[in-house]
Protein backbone atom coordinates (compact mmCIF):
# COMPACT_ATOMS: atom_id res chain seq x y z
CA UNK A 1 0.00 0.00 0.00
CA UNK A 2 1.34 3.89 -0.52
CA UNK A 3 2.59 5.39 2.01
CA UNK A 4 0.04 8.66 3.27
CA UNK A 5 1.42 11.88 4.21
CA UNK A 6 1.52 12.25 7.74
CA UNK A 7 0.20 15.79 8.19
CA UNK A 8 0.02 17.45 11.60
CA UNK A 9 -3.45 17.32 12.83
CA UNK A 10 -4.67 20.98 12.92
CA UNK A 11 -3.53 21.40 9.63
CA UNK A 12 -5.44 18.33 8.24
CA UNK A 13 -8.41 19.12 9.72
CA UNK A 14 -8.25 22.70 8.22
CA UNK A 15 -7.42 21.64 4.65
CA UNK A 16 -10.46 19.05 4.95
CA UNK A 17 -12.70 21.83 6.50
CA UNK A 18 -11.96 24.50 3.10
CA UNK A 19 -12.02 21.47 0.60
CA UNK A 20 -15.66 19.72 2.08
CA UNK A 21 -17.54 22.30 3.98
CA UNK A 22 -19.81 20.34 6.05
CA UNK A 23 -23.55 19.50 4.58
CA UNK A 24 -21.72 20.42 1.15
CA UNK A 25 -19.67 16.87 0.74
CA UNK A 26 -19.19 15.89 -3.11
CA UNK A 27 -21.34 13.51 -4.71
CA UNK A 28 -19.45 10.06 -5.26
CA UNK A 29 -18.66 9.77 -8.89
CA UNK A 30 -21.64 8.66 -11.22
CA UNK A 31 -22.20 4.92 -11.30
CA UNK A 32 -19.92 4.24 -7.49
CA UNK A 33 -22.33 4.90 -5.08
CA UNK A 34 -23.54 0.94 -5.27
CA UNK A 35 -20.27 -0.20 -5.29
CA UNK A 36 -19.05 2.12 -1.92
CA UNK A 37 -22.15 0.31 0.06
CA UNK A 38 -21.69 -2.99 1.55
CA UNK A 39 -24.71 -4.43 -0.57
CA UNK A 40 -23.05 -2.92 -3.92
CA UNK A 41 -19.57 -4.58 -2.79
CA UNK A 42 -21.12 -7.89 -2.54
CA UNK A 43 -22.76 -7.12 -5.64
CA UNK A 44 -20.37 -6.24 -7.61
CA UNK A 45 -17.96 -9.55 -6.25
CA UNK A 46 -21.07 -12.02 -6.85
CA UNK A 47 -21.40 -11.14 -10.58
CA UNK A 48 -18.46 -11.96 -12.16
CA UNK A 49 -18.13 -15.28 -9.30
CA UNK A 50 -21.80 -16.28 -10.78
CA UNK A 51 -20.38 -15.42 -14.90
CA UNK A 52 -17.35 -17.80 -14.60
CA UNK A 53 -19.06 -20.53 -12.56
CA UNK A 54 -21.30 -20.53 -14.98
CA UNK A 55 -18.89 -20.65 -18.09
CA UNK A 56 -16.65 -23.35 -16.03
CA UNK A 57 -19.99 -25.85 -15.15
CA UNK A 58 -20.64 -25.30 -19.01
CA UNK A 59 -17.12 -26.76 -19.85
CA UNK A 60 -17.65 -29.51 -17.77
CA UNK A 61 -21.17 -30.80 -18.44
CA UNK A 62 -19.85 -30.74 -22.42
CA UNK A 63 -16.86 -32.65 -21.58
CA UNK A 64 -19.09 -35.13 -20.28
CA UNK A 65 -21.68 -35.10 -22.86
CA UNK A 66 -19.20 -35.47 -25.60
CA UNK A 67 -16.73 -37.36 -24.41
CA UNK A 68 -13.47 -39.08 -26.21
CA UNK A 69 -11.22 -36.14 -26.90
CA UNK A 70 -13.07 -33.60 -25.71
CA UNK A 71 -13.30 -35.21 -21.88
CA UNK A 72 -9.40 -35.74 -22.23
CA UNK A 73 -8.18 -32.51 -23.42
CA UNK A 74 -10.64 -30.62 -21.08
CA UNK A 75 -9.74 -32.42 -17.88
CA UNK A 76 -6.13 -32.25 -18.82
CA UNK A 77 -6.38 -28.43 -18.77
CA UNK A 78 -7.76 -28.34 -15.89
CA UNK A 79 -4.98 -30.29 -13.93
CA UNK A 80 -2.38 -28.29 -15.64
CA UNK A 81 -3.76 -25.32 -14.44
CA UNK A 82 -3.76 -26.73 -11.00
CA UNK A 83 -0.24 -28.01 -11.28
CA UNK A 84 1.16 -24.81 -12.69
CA UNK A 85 -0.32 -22.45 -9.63
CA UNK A 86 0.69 -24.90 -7.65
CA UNK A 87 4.12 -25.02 -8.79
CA UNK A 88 4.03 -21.37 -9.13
CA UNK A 89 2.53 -20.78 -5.26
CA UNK A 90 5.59 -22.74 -3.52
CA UNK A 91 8.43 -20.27 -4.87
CA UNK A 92 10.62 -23.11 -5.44
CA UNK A 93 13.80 -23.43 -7.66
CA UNK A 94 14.10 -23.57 -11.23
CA UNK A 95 10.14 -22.18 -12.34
CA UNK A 96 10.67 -23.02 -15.49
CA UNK A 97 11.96 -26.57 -15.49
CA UNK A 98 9.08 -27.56 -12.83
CA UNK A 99 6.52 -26.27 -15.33
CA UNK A 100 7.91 -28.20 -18.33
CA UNK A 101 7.94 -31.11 -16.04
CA UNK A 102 4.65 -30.98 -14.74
CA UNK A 103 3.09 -30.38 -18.11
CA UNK A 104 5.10 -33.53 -19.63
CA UNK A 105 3.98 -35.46 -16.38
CA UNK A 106 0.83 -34.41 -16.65
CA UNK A 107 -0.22 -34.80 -20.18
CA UNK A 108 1.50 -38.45 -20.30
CA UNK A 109 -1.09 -39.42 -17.11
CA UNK A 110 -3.58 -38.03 -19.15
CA UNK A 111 -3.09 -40.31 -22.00
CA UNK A 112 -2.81 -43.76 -19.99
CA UNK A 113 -5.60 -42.50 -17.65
CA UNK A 114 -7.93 -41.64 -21.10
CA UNK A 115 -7.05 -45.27 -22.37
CA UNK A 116 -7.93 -47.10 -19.22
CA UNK A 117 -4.34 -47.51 -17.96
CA UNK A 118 -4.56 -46.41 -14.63
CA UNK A 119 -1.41 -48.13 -13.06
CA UNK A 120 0.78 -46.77 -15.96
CA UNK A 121 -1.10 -43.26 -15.45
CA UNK A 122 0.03 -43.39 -11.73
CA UNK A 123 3.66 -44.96 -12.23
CA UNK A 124 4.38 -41.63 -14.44
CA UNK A 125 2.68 -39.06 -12.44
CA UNK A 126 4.97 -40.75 -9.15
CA UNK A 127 8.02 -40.63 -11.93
CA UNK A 128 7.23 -37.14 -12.63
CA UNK A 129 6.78 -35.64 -9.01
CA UNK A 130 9.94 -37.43 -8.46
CA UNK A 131 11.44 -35.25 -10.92
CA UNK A 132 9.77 -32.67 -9.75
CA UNK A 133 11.25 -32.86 -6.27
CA UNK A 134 14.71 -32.90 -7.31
CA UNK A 135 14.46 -29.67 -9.27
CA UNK A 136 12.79 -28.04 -6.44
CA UNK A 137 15.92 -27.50 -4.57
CA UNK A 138 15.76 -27.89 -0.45
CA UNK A 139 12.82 -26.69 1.90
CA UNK A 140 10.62 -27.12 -1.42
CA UNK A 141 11.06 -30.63 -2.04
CA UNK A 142 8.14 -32.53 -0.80
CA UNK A 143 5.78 -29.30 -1.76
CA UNK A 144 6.91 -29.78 -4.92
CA UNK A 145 6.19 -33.91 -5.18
CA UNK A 146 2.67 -33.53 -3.43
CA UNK A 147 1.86 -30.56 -5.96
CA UNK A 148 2.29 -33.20 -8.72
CA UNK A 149 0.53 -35.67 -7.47
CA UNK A 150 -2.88 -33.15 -5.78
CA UNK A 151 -2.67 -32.19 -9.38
CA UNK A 152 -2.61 -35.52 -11.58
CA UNK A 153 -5.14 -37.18 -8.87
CA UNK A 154 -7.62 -35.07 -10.70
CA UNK A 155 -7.11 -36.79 -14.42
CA UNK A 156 -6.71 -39.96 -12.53
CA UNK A 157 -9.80 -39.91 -10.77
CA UNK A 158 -12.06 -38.30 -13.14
CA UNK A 159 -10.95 -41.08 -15.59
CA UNK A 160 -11.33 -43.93 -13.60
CA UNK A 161 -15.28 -42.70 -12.70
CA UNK A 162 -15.75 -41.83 -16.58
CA UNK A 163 -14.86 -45.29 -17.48
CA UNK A 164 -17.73 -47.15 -17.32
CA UNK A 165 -20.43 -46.79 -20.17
CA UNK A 166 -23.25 -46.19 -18.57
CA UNK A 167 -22.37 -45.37 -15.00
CA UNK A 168 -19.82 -43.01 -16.31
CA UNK A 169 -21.68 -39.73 -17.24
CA UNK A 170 -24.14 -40.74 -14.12
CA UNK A 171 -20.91 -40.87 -11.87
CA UNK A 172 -20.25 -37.67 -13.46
CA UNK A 173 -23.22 -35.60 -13.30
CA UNK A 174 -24.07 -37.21 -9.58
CA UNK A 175 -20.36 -35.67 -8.21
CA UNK A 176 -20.80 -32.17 -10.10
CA UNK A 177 -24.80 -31.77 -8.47
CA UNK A 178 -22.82 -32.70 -4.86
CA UNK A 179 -19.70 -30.58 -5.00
CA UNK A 180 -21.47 -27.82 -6.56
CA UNK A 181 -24.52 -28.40 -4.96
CA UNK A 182 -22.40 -28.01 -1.98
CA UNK A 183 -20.32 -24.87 -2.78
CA UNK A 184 -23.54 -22.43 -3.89
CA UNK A 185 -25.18 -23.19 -0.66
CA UNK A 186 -22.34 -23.06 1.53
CA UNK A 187 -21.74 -19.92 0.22
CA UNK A 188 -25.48 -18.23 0.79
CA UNK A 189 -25.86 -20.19 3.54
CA UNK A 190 -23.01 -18.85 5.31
CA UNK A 191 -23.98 -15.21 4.54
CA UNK A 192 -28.16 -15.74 5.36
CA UNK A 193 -27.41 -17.71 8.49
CA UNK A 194 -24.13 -16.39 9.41
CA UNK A 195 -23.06 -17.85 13.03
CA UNK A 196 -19.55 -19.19 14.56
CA UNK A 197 -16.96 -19.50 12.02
CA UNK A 198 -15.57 -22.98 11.14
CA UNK A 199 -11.84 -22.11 11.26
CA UNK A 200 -11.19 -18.27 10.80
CA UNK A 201 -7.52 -18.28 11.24
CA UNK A 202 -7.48 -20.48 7.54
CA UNK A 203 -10.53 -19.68 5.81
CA UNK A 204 -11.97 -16.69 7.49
CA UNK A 205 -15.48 -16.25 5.33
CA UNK A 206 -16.26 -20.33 6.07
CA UNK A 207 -19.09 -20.54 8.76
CA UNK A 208 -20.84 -23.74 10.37
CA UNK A 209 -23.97 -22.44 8.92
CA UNK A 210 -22.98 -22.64 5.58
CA UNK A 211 -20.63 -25.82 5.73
CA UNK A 212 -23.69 -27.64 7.33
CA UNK A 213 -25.89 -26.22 4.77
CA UNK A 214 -23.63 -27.04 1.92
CA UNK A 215 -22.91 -30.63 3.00
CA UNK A 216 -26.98 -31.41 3.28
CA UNK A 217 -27.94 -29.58 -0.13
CA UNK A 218 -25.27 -31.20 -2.22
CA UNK A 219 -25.97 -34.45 -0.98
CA UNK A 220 -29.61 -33.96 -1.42
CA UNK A 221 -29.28 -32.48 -5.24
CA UNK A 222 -26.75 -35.06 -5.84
CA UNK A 223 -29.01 -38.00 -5.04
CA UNK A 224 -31.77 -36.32 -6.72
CA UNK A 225 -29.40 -36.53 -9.87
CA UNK A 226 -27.74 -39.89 -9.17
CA UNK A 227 -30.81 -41.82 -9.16
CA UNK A 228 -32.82 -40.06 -12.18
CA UNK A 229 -33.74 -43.60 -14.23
CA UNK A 230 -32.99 -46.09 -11.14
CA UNK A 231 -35.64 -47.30 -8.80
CA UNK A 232 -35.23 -44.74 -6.45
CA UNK A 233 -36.55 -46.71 -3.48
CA UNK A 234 -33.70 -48.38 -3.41
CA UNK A 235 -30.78 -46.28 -4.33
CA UNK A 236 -32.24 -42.89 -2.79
CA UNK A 237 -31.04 -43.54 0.38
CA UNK A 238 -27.79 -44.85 -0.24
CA UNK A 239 -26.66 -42.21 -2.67
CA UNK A 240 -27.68 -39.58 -0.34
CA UNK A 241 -25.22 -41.09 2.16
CA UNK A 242 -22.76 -41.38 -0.52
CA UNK A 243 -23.26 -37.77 -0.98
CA UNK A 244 -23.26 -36.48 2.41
CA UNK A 245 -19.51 -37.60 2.72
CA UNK A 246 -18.60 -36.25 -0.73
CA UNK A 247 -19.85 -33.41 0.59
CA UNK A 248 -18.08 -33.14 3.45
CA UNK A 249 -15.12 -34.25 1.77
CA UNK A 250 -15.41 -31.49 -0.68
CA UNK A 251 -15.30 -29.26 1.87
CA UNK A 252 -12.48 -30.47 3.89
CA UNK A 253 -10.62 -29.88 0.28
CA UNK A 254 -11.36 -26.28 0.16
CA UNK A 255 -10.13 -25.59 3.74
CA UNK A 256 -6.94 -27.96 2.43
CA UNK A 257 -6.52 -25.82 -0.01
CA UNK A 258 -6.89 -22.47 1.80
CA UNK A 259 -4.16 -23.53 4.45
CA UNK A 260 -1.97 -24.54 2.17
CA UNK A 261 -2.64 -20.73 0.44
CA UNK A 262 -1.54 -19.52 3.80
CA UNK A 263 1.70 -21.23 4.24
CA UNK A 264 3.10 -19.25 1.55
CA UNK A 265 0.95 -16.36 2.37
CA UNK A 266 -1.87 -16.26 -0.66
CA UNK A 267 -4.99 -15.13 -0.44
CA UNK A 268 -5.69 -16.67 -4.14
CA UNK A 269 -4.03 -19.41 -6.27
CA UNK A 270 -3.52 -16.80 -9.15
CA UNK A 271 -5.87 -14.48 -10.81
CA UNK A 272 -7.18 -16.36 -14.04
CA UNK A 273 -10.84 -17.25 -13.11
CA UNK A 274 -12.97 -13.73 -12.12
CA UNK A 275 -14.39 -13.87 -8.81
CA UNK A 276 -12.03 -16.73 -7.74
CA UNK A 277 -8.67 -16.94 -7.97
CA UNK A 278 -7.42 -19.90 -9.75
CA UNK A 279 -8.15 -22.76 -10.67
CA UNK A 280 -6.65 -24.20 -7.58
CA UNK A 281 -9.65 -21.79 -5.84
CA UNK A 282 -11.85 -23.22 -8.30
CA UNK A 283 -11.54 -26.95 -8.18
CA UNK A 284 -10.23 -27.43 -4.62
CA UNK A 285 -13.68 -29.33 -3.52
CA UNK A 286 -14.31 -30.98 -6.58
CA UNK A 287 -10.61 -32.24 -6.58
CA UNK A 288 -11.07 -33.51 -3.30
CA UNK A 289 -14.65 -35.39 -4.09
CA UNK A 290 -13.68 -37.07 -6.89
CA UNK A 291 -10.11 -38.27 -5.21
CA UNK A 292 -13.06 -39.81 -2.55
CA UNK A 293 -15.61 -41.14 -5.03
CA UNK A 294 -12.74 -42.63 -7.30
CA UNK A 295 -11.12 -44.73 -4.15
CA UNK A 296 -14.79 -46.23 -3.19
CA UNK A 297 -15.72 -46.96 -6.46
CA UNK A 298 -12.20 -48.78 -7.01
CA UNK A 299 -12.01 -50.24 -4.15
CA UNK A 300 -14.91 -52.33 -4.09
CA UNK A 301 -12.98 -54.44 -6.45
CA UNK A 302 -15.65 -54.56 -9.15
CA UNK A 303 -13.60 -54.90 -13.02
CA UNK A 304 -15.64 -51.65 -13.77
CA UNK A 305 -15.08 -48.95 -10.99
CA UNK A 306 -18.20 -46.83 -11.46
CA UNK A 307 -21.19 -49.10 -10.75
CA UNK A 308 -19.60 -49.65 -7.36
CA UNK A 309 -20.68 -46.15 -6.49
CA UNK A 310 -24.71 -47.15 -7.15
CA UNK A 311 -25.20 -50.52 -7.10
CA UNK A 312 -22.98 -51.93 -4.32
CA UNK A 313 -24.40 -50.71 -0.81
């Protein structure tokens, strides 16, 4: 911040008396009076939150609907950017070299996890964050490794869900109704209810209110979603409790997120997505859920991962 000139007092208050006679104070510029009230502020930080949530969810949804390439590239992307603010976050040795690294890491787990491979996919993203360590130089190693790996647990995992024709896109579409589900009332829960915050010195804005709220609505729209076409009398239940601890899951990986934000003294990831950061900021829960939903479905031991998550209760 600039530095103000520290006037004497008497003088101030003179200057300020001649410039802003009182009753005769300025009207604020045309257009700012909105954004100078607490409503306007909120405003005017919702908007562009709501416009790239919205553009991001789109991206997503037609990943999923198409499929093939498009679910590849797209989810590939979207680990990259993770890795690469990551990377970038830790202040580590040799920027440049990590970022190659990661990207060459990355996009070769991306093509084994797209194909099925999901060993292979995991053998080079260890490989890679391996390399990753080594160029990090000391105090920065391990950061550098677990970046890698947060990162390339996102291909891996949406992958491994997507795999299953079917129970794929359902797998899909039931996690994105629970994370987001989740994060939208979380957030206007927290700020209608308001209440005790959940952990102020790492994410100050996080309330009970709203994580409780969050966790029960994303569960609730995710089952809604998750059992569109099954016998719901069956399934209902159990993919609401499914969903509860996505949910909560989800939420643990936002605070995981923020703390790790404020070890190296961040308040955001970067500044590519308006109204949140990164995508880091973006995809912390989701990143989190999916890493959950991906181990259950997997490790019920069924030759295709996905059904696990509906039809074995």
């Amino acid at each position: 911040m600039s530095h103000f000139l520290q006037t004497p007092v008497p003088v101030a208050m003179l200057n300020d008396s001649a410039a802003h006679p009182p009753g005769n104070d300025p009207p604020p510029p045309l257009g700012a009076g909105a954004k100078g009230r607490p409503g306007g502020r909120r405003l005017a930080d919702l908007l562009p939150r709501v416009a790239s949530g919205l553009v991001l969810a789109a991206v997503a949804l037609v990943s999923v609907w198409r499929g093939g390439a498009v679910f590849a590239v797209a989810w590939f992307a979207a680990a990259s950017a993770v890795g690469l603010e990551w990377q970038n976050l830790i202040g580590a040795l040799r920027p440049r070299l990590r970022f190659l690294v990661a990207a060459a890491a990355l996009a070769a787990t991306s093509y084994f996890a797209a194909q099925g491979a999901l060993v292979p996919a995991c053998g080079v993203l260890g490989l890679g964050a391996a390399a990753l360590a080594l160029a990090a130089g000391q105090g920065r190693r391990l950061w550098a490794f677990g970046g890698l790996i947060y990162a390339g647990s996102l291909i891996v995992s949406v992958n491994a869900l997507y795999a299953a024709p079917g129970f794929g896109p359902r797998a899909m579409f039931w996690l994105f109704a629970t994370v987001w589900g989740a994060d939208v009332f979380a957030y206007f829960g927290g700020r209608l209810i308001g209440g005790p915050k959940l952990w102020p010195r790492v994410s100050p804005s996080k309330t009970w209110s709203g994580t409780l709220s969050g966790i029960f609505a994303g569960a609730l729209i995710g089952a809604l979603v998750g059992v569109q076409g099954l016998d719901a009398a069956r399934f209902a239940a159990p993919v609401f409790a499914l969903g509860v601890v996505a949910a909560l899951v989800s939420q643990a990986g936002d605070i995981f997120e923020s703390k790790v934000k404020r070890r190296f003294g961040a308040k955001d990831s970067s500044s590519l997505i308006p109204g949140h950061g990164g995508f880091m900021d973006r995809l912390d829960g989701f990143l989190a859920a999916a890493a959950f939903a991906a181990a259950f479905a997997v490790l019920h031991g069924l030759a295709s991962a996905t059904p696990s998550l509906f039809l074995r209760f």
